[in-house]
C-alpha atoms as a PDB file:
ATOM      1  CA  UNK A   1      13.112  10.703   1.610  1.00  0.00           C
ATOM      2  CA  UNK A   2      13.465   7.261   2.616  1.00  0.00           C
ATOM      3  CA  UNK A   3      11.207   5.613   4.774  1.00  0.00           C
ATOM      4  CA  UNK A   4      10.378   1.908   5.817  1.00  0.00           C
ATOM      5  CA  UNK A   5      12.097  -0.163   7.761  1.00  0.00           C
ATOM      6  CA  UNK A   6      16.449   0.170   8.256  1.00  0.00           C
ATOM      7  CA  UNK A   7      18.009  -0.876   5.027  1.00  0.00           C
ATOM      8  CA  UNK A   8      14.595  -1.397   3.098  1.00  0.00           C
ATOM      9  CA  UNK A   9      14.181   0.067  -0.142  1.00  0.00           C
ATOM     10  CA  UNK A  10      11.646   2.603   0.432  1.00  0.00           C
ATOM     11  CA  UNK A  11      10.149   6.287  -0.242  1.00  0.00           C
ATOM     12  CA  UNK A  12       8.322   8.654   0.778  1.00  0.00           C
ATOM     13  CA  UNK A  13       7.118  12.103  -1.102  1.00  0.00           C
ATOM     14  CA  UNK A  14       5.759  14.445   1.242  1.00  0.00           C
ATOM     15  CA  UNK A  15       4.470  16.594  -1.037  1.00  0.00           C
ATOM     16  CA  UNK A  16       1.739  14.222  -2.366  1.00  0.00           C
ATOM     17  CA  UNK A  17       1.541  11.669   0.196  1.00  0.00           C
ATOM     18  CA  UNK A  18       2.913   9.212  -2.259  1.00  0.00           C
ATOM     19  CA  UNK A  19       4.572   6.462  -0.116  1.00  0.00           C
ATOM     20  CA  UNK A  20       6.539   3.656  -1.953  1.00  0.00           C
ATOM     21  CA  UNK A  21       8.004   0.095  -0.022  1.00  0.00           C
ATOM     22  CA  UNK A  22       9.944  -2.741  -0.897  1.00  0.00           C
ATOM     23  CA  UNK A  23      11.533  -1.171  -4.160  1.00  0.00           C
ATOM     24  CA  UNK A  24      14.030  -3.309  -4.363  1.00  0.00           C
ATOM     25  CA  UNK A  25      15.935  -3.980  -7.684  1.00  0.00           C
ATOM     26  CA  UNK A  26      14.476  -7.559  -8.006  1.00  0.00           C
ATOM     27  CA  UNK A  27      10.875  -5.585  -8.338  1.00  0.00           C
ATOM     28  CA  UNK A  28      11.571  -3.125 -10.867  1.00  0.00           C
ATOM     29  CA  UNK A  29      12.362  -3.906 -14.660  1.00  0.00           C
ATOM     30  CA  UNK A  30      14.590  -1.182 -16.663  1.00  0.00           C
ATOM     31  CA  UNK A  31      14.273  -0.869 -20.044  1.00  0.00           C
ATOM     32  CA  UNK A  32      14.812   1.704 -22.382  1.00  0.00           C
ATOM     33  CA  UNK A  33      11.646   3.210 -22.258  1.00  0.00           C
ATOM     34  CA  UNK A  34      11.736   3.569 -18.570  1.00  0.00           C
ATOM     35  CA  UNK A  35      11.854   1.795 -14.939  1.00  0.00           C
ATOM     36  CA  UNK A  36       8.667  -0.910 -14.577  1.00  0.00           C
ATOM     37  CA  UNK A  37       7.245  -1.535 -10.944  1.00  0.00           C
ATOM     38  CA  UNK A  38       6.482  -5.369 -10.709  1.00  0.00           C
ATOM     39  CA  UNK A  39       6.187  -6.023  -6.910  1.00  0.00           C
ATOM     40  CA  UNK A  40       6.302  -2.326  -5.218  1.00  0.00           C
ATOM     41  CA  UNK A  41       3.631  -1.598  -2.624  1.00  0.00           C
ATOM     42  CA  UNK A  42       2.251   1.892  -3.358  1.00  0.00           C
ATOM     43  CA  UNK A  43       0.480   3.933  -1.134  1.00  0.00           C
ATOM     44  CA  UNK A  44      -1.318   6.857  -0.799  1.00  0.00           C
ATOM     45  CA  UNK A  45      -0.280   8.259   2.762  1.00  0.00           C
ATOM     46  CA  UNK A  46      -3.145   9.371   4.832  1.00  0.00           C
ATOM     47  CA  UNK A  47      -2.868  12.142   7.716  1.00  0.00           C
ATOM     48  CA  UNK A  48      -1.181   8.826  10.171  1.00  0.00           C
ATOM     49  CA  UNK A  49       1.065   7.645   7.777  1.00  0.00           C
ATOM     50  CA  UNK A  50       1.849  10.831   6.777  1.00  0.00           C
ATOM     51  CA  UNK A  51       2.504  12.316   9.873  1.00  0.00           C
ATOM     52  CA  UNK A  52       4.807   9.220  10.714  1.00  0.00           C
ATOM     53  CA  UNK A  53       6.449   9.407   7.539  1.00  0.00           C
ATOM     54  CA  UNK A  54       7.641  12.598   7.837  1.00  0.00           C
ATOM     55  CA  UNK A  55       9.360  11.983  11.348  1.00  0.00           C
ATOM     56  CA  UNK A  56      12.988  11.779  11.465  1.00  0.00           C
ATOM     57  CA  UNK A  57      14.350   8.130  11.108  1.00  0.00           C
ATOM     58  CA  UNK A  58      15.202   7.710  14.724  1.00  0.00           C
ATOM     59  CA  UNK A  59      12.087   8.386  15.811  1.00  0.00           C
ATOM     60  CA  UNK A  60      10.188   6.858  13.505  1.00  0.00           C
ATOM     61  CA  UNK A  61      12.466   3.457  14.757  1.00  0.00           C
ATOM     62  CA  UNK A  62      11.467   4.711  18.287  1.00  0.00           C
ATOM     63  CA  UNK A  63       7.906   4.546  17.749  1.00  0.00           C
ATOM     64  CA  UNK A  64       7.817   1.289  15.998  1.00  0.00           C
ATOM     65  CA  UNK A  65       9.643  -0.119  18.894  1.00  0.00           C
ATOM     66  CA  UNK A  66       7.242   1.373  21.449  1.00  0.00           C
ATOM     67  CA  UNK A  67       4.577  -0.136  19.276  1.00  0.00           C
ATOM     68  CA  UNK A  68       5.990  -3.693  19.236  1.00  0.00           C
ATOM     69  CA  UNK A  69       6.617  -3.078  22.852  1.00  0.00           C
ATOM     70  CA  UNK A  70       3.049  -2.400  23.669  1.00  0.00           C
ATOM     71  CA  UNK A  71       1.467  -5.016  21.362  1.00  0.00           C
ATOM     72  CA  UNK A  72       3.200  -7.808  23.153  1.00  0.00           C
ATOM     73  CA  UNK A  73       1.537  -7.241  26.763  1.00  0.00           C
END
């Protein structure tokens, strides 16, 4: 599934928790013995992250927004 921000390069694997951002093409290196991470941020989710993870994209863009929202008071 993709997660992260709108347009980001990011995913998320439920069934592990494994949780994988800014995976753009500039930070991974193909070769022919495989795909290299050189810049990913890799995660293991934990029960928050996971939880918010696996919400559907609009209201995982509704949260962050209520977030920002609330953090600029």
């Amino acid at each position: 599934m993709i997660a992260g921000r709108r347009d980001s390069v990011s995913y998320f694997r439920a069934s592990d928790g494994a949780a994988a951002f800014d995976a753009h093409g500039e930070n991974v290196i193909a070769s022919a013995t495989g795909l290299a991470p050189i810049d990913l941020f890799v995660v293991h989710a934990d029960e928050d992250l996971h939880a918010f993870l696996s919400m559907p994209a609009e209201d995982r863009f509704a949260e962050v927004g209520n977030w920002i929202s609330l953090s600029s008071k």
